[in-house]
C-alpha atoms as a PDB file:
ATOM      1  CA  UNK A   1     167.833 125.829 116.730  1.00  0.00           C
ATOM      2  CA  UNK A   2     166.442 125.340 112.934  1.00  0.00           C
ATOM      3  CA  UNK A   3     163.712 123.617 114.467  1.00  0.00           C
ATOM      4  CA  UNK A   4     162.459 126.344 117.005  1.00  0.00           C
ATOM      5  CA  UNK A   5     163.132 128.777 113.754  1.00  0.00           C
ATOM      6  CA  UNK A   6     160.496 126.498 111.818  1.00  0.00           C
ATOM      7  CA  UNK A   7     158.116 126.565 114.643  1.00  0.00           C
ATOM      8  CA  UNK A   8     158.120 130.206 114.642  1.00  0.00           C
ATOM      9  CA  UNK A   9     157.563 131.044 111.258  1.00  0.00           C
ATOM     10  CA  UNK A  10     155.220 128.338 111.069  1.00  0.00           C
ATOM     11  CA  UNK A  11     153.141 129.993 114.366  1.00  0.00           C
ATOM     12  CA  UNK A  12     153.544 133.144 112.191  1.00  0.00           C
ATOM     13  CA  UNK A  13     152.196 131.984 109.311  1.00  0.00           C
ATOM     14  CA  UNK A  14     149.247 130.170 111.549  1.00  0.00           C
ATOM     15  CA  UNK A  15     148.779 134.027 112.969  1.00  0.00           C
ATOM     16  CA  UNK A  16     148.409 135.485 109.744  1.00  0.00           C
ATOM     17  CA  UNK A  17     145.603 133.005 107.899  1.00  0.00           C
ATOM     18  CA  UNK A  18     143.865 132.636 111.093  1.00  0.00           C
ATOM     19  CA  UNK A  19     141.623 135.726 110.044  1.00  0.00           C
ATOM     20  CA  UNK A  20     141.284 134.774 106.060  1.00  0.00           C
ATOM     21  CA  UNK A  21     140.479 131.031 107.895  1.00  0.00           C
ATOM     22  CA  UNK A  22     137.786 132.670 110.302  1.00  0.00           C
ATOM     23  CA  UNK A  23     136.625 134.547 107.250  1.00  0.00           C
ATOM     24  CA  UNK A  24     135.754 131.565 105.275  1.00  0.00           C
ATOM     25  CA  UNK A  25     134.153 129.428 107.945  1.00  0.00           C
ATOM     26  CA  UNK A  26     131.802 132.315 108.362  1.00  0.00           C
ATOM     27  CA  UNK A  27     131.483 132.303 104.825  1.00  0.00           C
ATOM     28  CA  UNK A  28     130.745 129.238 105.060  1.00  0.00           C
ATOM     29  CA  UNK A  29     128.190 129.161 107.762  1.00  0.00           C
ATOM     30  CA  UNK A  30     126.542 131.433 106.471  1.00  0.00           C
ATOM     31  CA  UNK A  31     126.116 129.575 102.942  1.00  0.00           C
ATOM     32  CA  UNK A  32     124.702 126.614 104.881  1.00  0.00           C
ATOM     33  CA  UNK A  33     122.021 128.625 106.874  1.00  0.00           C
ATOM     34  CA  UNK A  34     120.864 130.115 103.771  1.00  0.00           C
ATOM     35  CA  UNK A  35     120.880 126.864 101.916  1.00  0.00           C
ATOM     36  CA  UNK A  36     119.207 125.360 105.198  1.00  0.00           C
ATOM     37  CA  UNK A  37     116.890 127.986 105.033  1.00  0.00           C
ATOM     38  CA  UNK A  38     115.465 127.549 101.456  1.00  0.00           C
ATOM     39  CA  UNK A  39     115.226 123.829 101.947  1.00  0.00           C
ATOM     40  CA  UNK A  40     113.120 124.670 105.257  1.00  0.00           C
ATOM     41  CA  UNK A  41     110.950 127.143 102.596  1.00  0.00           C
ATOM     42  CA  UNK A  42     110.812 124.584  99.549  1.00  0.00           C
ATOM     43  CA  UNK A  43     109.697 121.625 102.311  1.00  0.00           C
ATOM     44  CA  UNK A  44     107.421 123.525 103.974  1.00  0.00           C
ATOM     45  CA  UNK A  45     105.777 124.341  99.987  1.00  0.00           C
ATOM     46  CA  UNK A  46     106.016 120.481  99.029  1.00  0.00           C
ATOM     47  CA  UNK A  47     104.127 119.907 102.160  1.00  0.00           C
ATOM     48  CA  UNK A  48     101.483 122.646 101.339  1.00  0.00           C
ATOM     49  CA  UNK A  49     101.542 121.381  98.279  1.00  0.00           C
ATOM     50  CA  UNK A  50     100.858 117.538  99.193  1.00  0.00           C
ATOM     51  CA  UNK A  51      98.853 118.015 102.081  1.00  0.00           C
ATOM     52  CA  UNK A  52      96.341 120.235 101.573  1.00  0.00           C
ATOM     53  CA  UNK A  53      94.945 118.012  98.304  1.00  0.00           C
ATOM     54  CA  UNK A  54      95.267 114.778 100.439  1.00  0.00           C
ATOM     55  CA  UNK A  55      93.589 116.682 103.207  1.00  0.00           C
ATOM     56  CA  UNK A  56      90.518 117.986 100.473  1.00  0.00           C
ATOM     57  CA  UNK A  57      90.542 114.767  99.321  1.00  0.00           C
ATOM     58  CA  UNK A  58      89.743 113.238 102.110  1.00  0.00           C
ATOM     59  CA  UNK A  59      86.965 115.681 103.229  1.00  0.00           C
ATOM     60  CA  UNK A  60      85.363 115.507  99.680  1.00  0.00           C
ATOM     61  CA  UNK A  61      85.313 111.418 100.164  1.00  0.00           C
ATOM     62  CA  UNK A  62      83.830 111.923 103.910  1.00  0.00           C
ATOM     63  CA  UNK A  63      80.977 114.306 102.091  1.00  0.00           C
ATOM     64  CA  UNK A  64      80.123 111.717  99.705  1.00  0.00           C
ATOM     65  CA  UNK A  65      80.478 109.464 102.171  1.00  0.00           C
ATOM     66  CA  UNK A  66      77.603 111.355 104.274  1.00  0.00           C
ATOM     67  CA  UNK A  67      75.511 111.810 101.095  1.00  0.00           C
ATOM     68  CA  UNK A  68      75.633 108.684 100.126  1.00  0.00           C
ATOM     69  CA  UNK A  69      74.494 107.419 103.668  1.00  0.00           C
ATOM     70  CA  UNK A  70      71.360 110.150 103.458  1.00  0.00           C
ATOM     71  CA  UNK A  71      70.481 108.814 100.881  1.00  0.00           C
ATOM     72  CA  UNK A  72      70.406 105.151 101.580  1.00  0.00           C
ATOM     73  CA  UNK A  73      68.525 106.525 105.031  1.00  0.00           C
ATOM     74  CA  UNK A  74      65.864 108.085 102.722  1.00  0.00           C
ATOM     75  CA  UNK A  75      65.631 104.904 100.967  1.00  0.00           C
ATOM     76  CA  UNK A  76      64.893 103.010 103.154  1.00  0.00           C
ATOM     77  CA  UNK A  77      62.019 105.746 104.766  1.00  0.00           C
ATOM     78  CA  UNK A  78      60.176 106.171 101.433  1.00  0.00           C
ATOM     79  CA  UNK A  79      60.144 102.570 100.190  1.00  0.00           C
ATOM     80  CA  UNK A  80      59.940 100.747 104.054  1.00  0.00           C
ATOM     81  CA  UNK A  81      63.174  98.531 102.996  1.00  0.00           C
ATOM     82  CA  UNK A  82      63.460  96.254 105.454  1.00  0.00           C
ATOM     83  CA  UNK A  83      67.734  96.038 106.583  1.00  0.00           C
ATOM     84  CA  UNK A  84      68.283  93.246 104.254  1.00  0.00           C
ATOM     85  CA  UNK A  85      66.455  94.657 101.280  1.00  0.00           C
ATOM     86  CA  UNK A  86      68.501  97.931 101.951  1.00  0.00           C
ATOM     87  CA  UNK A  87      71.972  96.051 101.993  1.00  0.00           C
ATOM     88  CA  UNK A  88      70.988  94.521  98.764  1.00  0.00           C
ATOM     89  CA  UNK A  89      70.135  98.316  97.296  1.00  0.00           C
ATOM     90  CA  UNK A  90      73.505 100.101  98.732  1.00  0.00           C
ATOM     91  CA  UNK A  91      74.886  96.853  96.694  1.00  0.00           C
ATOM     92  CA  UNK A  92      73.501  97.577  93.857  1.00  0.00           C
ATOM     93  CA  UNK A  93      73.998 101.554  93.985  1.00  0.00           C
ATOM     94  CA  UNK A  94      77.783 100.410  94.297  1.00  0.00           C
ATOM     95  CA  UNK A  95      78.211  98.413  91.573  1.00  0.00           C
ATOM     96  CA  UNK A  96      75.949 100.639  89.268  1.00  0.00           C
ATOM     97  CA  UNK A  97      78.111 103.161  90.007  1.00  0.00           C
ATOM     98  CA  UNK A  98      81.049 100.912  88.835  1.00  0.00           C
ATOM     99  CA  UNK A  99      79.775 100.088  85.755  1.00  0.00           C
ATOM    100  CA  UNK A 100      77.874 103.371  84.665  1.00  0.00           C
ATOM    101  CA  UNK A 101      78.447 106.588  83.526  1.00  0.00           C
ATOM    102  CA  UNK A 102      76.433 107.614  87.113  1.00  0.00           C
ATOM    103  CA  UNK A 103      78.411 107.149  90.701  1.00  0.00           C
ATOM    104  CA  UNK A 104      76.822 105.330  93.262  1.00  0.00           C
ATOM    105  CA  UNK A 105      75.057 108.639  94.540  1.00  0.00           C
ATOM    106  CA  UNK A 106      73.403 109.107  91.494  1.00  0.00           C
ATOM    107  CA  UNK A 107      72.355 105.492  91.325  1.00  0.00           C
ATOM    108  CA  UNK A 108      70.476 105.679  94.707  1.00  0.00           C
ATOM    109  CA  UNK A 109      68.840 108.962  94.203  1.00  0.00           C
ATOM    110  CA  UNK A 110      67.544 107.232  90.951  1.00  0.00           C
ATOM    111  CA  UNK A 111      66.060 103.967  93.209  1.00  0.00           C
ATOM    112  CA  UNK A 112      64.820 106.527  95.704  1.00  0.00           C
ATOM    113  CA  UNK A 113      63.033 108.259  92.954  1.00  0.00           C
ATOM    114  CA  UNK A 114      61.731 104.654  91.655  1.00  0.00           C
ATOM    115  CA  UNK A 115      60.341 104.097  94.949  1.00  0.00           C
ATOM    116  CA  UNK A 116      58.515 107.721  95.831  1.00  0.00           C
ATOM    117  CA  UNK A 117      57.187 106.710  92.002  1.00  0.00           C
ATOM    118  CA  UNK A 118      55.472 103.403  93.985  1.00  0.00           C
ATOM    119  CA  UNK A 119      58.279 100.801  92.150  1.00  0.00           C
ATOM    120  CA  UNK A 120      59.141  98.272  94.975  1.00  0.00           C
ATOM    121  CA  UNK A 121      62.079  97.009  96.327  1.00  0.00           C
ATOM    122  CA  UNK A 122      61.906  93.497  94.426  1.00  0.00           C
ATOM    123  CA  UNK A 123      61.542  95.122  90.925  1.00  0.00           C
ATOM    124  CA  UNK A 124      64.469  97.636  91.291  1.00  0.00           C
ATOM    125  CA  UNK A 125      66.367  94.785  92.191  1.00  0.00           C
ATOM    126  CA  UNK A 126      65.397  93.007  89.392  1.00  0.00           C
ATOM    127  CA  UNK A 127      66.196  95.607  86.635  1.00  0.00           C
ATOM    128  CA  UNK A 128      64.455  98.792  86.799  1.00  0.00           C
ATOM    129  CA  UNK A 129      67.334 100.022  89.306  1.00  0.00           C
ATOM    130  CA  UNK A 130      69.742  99.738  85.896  1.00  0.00           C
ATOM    131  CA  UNK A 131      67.097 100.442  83.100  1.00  0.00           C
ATOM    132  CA  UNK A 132      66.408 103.931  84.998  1.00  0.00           C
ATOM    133  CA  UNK A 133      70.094 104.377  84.410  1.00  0.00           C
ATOM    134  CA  UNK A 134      70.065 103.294  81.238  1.00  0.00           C
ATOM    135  CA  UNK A 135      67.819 105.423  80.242  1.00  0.00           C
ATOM    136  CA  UNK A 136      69.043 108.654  81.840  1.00  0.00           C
ATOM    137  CA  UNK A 137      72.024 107.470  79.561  1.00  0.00           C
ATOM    138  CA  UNK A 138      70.380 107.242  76.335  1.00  0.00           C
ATOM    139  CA  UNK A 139      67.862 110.255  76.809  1.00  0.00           C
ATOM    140  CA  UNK A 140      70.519 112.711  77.941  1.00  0.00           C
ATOM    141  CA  UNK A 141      68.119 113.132  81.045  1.00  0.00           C
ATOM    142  CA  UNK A 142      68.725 113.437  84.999  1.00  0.00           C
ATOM    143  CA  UNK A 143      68.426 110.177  86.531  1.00  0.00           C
ATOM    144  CA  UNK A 144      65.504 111.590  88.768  1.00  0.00           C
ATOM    145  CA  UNK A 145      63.534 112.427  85.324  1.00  0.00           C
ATOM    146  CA  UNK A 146      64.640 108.752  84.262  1.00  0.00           C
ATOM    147  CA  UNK A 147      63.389 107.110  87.230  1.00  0.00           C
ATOM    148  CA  UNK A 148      60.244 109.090  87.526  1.00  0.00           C
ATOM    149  CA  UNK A 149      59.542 108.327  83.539  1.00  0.00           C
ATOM    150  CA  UNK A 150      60.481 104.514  84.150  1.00  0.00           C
ATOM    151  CA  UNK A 151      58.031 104.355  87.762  1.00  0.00           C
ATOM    152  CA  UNK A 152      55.210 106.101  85.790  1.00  0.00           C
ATOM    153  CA  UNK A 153      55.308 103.673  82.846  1.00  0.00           C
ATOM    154  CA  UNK A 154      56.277 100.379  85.120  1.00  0.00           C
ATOM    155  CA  UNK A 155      52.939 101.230  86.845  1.00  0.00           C
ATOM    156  CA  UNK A 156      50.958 102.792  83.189  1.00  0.00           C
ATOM    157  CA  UNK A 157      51.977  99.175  82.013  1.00  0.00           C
ATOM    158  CA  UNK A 158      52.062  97.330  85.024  1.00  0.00           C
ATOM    159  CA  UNK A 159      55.747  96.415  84.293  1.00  0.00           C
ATOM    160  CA  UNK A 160      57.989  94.487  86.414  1.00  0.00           C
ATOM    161  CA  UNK A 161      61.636  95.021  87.595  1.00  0.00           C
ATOM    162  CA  UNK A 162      62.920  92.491  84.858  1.00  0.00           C
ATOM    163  CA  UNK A 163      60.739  93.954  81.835  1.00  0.00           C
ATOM    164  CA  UNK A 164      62.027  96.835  82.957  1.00  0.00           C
ATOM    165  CA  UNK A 165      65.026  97.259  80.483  1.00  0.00           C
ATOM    166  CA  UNK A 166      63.255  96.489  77.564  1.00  0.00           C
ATOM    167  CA  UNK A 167      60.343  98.793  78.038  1.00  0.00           C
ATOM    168  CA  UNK A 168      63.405 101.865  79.237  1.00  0.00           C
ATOM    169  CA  UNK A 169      65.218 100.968  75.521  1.00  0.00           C
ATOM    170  CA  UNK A 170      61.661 101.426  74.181  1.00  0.00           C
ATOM    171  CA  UNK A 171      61.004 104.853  75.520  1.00  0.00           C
ATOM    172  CA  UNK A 172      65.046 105.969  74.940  1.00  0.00           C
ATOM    173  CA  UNK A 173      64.078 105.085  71.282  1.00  0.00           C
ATOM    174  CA  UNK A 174      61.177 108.066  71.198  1.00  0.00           C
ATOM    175  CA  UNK A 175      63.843 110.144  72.799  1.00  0.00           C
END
């Protein structure tokens, strides 16, 4: 009989914190949703925040990308570069572009200049490609003013590609 007296005051006492119980896990739920909720929010930011840059990035490379192809195309149009000889300029665009203050873009546009000026493939090759750089550079000038001032004295002085340089640190030192 002590037992089955037990068992009813412990259903009692079940009874009575059932609510308080019911009241907490509601509590409780409703805790997590909001917690769930801002982690939703501050995920949803992070990937705003992430992909939207990676996403401008990658448009801004395609664009340069595209440039940098209309470029080479116009190269190749003005000067008559035969594939090969346009290979070897996209070549050297790319690795002026590495080891100038110019990008690769600004490298091309400056042997596409060099050419309209009448300076052929072989002798931008062979240094006026860099020395129109260089002196852009030095002269605190566009590289289209550089190339145009290098392909008018190259063909004043009837300079080739490799005298190039030398004649470009020449006219820097006037600047």
């Amino acid at each position: 009989m002590a037992a089955t007296a037990d068992l009813a005051i412990l259903l009692r006492l079940i009874d009575q914190a059932t609510p308080q119980l019911d009241k907490a896990m509601r509590a409780s739920q409703r805790h997590l949703n909001e917690f769930a909720g801002s982690a939703k929010q501050a995920g949803g930011m992070m990937t705003a925040g992430l992909t939207l840059p990676i996403a401008g990035l990658g448009l801004a490379s395609i664009k340069l990308a595209a440039d940098m192809e209309q470029v080479l195309s116009e190269i190749k149009a003005v000067g008559g570069a035969s594939a090969e000889e346009g290979k070897a300029l996209e070549k050297l665009a790319m690795q002026l572009g590495k080891a100038t203050a110019f990008s690769a873009k600004e490298a091309a546009e400056g042997m596409r200049e060099l050419l309209k000026g009448g300076v052929d493939v072989a002798d931008i090759l062979g240094g006026a490609g860099k020395a129109a750089l260089d002196l852009a550079a030095a002269g605190g000038i566009s590289v289209a003013d550089a190339a145009a001032i290098a392909a008018n004295a190259m063909a004043l002085f009837a300079i080739e590609g490799s005298g190039a340089a030398h004649a470009m640190d020449l006219i820097a030192g006037f600047a």
